[in-house]
Protein backbone atom coordinates (compact mmCIF):
# COMPACT_ATOMS: atom_id res chain seq x y z
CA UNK A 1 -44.79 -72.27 15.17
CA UNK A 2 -43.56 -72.62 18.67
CA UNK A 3 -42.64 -68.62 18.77
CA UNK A 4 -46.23 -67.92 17.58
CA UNK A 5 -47.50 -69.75 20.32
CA UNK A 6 -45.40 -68.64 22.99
CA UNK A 7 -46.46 -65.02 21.61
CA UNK A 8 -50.21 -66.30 22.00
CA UNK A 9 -49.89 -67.43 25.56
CA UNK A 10 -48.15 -64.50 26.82
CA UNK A 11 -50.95 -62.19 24.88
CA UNK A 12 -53.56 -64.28 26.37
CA UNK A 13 -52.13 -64.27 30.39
CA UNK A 14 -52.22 -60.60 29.58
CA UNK A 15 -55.60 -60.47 28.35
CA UNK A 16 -57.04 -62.15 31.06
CA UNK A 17 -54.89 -60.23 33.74
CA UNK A 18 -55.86 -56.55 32.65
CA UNK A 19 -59.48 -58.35 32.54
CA UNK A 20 -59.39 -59.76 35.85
CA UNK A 21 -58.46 -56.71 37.56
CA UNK A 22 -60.79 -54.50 35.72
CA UNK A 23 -63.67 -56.48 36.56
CA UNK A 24 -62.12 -56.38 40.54
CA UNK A 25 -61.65 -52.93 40.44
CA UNK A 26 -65.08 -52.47 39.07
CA UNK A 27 -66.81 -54.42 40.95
CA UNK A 28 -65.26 -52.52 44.39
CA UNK A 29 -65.73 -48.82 43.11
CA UNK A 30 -68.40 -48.97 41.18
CA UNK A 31 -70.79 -51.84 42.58
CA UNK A 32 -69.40 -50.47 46.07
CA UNK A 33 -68.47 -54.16 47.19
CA UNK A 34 -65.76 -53.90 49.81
CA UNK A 35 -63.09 -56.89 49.32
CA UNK A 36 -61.35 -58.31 52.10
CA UNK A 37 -57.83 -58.91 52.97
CA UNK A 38 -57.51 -62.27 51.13
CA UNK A 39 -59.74 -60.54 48.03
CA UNK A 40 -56.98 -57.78 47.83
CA UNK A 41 -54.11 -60.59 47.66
CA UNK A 42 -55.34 -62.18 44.90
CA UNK A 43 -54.99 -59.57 42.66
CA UNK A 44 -51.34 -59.30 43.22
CA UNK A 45 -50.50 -62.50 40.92
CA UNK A 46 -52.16 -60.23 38.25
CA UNK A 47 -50.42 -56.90 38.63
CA UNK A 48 -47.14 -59.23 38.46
CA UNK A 49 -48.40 -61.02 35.12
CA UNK A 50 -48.98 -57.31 33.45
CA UNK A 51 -46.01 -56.14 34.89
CA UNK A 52 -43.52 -59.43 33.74
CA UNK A 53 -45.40 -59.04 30.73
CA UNK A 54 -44.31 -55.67 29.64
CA UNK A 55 -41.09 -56.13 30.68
CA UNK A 56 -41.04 -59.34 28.46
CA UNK A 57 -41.91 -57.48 25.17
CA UNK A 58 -40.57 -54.66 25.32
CA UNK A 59 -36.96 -55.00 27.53
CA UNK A 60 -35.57 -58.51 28.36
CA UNK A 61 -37.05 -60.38 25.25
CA UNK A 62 -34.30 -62.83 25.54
CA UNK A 63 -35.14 -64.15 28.94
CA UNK A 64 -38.32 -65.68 28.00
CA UNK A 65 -38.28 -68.70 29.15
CA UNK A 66 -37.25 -67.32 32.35
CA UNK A 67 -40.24 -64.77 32.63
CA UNK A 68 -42.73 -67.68 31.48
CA UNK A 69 -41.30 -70.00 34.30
CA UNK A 70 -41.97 -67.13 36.50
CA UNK A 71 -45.41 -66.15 35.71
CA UNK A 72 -46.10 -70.09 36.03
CA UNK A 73 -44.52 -69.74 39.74
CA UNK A 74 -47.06 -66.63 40.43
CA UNK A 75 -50.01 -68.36 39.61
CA UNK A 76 -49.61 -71.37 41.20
CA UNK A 77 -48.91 -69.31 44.41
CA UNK A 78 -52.16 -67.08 43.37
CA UNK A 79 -53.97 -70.53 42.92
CA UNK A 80 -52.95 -71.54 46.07
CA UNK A 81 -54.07 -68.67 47.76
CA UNK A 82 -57.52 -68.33 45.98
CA UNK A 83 -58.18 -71.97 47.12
CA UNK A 84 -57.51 -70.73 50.51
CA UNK A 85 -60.09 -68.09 50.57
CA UNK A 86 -62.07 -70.54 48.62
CA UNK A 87 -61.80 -72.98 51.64
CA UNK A 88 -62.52 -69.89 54.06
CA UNK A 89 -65.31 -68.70 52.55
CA UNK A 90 -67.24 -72.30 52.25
CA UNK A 91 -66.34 -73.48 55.84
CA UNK A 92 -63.93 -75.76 55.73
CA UNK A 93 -61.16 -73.64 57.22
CA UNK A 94 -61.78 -72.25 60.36
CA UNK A 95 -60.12 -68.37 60.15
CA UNK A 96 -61.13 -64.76 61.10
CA UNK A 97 -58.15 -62.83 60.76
CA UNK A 98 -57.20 -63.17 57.55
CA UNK A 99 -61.30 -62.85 55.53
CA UNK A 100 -63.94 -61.31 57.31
């Protein structure tokens, strides 16, 4: 039971990673919405995901928990960032280098 949903979560996190940039890559080529600095950072946590991810099932298997520890790491950074540009874009932090 615990493999199946350890097999979910790391299906899901992929799911909504290849989702996530899709809709970001979309959404700057096709709607012709240019990102900004912060908007192209955010992305990275995903790349990472689908990138841990395939490594996960396919070639290191047996570090799992490792690789799900990891991915947990990303996201919290990518979290931390978003809320960030979150801050930056509402007002309440005062920065023009970094989003404009």
């Amino acid at each position: 039971m615990v493999k199946n949903s350890k097999n979910l979560l790391i299906k899901l996190i992929f799911l909504i990673s290849v989702i996530a940039l899709v809709s970001a890559f979309f959404i700057e080529y096709v709607l012709s919405h240019q990102p900004c600095n912060l908007c192209i950072l955010e992305r990275i946590p995903y790349l990472l995901a689908i990138i841990i991810i395939i490594l996960l099932n396919f070639k290191f298997s047996h570090y799992e928990k490792f690789f799900i520890l990891l991915l947990s790491i990303i996201f919290l950074a990518g979290a931390i960032i978003s809320l960030y540009h979150l801050g930056i874009e509402q007002g309440f932090i005062q920065e023009s280098l970094v989003c404009d």
